[in-house]
C-alpha atoms as a PDB file:
ATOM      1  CA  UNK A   1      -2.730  77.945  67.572  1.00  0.00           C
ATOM      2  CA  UNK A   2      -3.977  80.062  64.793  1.00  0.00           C
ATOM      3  CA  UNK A   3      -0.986  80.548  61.754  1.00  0.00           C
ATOM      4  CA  UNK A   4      -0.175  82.996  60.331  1.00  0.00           C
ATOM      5  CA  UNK A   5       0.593  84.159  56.654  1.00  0.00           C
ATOM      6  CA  UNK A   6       4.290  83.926  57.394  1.00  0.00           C
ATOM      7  CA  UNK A   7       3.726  80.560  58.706  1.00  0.00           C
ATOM      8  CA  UNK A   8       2.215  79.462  55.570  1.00  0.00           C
ATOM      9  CA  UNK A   9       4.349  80.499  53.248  1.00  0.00           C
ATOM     10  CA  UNK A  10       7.152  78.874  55.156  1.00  0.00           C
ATOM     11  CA  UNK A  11       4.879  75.555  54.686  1.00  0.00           C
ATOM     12  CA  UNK A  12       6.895  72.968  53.491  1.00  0.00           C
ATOM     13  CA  UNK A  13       3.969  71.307  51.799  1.00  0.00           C
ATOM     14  CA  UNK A  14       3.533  74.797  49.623  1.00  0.00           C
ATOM     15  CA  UNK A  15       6.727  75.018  48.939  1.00  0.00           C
ATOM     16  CA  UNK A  16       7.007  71.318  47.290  1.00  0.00           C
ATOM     17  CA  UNK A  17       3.356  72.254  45.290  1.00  0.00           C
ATOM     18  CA  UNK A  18       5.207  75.183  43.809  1.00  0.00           C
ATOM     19  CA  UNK A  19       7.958  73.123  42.573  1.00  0.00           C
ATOM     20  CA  UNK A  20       5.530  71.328  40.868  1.00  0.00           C
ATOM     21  CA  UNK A  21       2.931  73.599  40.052  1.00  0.00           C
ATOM     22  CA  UNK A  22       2.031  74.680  36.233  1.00  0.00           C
ATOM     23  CA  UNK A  23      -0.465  74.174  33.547  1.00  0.00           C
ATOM     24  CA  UNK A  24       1.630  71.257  32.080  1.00  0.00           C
ATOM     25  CA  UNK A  25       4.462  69.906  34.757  1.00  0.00           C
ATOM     26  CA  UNK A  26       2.093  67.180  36.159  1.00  0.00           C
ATOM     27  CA  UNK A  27       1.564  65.953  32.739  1.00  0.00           C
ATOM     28  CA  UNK A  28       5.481  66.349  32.390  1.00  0.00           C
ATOM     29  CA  UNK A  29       5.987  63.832  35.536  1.00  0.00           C
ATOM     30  CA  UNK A  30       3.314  61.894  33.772  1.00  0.00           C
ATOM     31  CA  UNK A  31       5.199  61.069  30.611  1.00  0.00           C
ATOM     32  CA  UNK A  32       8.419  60.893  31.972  1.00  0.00           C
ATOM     33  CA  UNK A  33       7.955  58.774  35.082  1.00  0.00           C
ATOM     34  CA  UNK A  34       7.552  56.123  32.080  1.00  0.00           C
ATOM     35  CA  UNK A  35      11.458  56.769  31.336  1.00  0.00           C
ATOM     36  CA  UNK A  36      13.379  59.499  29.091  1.00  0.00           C
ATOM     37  CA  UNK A  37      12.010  61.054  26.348  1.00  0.00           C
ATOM     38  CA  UNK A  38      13.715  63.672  23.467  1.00  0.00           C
ATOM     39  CA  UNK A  39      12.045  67.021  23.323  1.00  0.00           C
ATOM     40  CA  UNK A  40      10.145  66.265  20.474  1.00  0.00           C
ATOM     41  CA  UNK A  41       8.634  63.499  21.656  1.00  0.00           C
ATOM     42  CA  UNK A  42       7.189  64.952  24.998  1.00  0.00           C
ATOM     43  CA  UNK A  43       5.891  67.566  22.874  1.00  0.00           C
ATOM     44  CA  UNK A  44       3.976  65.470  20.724  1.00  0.00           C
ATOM     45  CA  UNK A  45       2.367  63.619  23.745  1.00  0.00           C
ATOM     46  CA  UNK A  46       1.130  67.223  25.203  1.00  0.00           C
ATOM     47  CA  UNK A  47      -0.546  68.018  21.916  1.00  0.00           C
ATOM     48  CA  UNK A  48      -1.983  71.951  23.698  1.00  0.00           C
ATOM     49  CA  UNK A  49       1.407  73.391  24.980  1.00  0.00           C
ATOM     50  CA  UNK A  50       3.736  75.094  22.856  1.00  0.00           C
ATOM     51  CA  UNK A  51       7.218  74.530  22.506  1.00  0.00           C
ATOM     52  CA  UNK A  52       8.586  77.515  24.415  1.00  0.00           C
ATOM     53  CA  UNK A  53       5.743  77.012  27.825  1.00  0.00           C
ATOM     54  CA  UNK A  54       7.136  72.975  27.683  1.00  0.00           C
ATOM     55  CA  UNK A  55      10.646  74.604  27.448  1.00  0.00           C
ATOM     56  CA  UNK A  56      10.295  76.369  30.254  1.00  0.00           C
ATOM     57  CA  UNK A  57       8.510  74.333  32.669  1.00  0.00           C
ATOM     58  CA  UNK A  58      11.370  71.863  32.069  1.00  0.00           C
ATOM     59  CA  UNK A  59      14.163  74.096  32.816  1.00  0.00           C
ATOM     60  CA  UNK A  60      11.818  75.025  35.789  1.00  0.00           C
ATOM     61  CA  UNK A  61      11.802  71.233  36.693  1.00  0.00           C
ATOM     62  CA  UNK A  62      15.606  71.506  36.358  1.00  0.00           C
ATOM     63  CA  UNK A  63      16.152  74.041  38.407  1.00  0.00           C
ATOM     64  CA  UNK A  64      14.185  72.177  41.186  1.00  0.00           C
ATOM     65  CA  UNK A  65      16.282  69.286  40.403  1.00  0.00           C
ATOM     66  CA  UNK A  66      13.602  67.282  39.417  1.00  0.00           C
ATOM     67  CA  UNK A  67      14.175  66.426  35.656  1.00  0.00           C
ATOM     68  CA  UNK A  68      17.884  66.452  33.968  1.00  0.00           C
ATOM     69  CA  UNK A  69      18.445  67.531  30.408  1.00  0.00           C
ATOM     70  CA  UNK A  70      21.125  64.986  28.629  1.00  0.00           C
ATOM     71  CA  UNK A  71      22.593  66.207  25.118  1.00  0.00           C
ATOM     72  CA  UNK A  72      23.891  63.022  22.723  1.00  0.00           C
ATOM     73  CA  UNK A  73      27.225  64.618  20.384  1.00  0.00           C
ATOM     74  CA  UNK A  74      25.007  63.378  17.358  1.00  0.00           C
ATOM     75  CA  UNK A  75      24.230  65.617  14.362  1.00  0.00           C
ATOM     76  CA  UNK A  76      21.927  67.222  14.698  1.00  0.00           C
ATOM     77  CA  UNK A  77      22.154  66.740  18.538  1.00  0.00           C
ATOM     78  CA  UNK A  78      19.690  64.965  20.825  1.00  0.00           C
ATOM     79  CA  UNK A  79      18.182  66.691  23.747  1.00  0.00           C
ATOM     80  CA  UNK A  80      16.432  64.179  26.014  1.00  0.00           C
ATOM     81  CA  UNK A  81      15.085  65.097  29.288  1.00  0.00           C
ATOM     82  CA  UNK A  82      14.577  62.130  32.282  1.00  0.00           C
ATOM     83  CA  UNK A  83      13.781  62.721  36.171  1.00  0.00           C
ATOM     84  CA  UNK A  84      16.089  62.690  38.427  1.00  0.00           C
ATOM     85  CA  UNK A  85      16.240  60.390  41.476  1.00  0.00           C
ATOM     86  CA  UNK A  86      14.250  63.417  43.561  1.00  0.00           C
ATOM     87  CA  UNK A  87      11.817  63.519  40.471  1.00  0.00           C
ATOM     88  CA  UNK A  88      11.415  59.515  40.662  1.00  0.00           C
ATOM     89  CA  UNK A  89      10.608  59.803  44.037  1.00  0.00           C
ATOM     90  CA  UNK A  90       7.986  62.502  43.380  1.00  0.00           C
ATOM     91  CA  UNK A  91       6.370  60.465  40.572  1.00  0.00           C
ATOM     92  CA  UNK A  92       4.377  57.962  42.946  1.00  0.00           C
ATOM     93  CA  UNK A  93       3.015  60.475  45.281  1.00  0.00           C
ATOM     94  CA  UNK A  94       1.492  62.424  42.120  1.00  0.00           C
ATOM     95  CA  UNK A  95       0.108  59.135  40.529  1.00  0.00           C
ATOM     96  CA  UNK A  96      -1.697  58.892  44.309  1.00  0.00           C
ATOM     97  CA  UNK A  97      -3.226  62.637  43.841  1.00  0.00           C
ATOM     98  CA  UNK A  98      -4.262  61.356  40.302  1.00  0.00           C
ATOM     99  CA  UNK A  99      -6.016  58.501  41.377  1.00  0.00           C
ATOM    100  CA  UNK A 100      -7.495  60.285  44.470  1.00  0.00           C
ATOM    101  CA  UNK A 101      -8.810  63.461  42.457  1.00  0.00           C
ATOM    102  CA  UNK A 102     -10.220  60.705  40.186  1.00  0.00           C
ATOM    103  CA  UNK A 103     -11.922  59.246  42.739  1.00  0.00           C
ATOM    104  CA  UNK A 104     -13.312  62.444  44.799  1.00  0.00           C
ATOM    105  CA  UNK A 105     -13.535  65.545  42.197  1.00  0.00           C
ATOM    106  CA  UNK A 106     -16.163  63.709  40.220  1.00  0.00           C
ATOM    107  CA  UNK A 107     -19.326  66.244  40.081  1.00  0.00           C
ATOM    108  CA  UNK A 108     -17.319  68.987  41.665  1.00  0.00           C
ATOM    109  CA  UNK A 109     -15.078  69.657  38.112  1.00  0.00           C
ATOM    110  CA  UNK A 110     -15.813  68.537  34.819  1.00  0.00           C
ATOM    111  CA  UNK A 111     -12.246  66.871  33.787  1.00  0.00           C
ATOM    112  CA  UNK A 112     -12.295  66.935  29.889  1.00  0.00           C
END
């Protein structure tokens, strides 16, 4: 049976890489699969993106229902940003495509 484009973009597996696709949203899973962190914070530990391309990937990653934005009724307000139990879920499978690209991509990509 030969698909067709239709087919594919119907692909459930394409569909679930698009949720997560992005320059930075793996590296968003990364940091918070280790539990919540404020804005500030996640942008400090992706030291390349700028504050509006984290901003929105994360409201992205909302939208997917993958990571939830919490405001504290401090002053000045804290915005923290956690995943959600669908992101949780997520966050194992994409340590297992780290640790396989580690182990296969060596030679084929120069990882920096």
């Amino acid at each position: 049976m030969r698909l067709t484009y239709r087919d594919v973009e119907q692909c459930a597996t394409k569909v679930a890489l698009d949720l997560i696709s992005g320059k930075w949203k793996p590296m968003i899973f990364f940091h918070l699969s280790a539990g919540p962190l404020r804005f500030t914070e996640l942008w400090r530990q992706i030291p390349r993106v700028s504050k509006k391309v984290l901003l929105e990937q994360l409201r992205q990653l909302e939208q997917a229902e993958l990571v939830e934005r919490t405001v504290q009724n401090n002053f000045p307000p804290e915005v923290s940003y956690h995943l959600t139990a669908k992101g949780a879920e997520l966050a194992p499978i994409l340590h297992r495509l780290d640790q396989w690209a580690l182990k296969h991509i060596a030679g084929v990509v120069q990882i920096s």
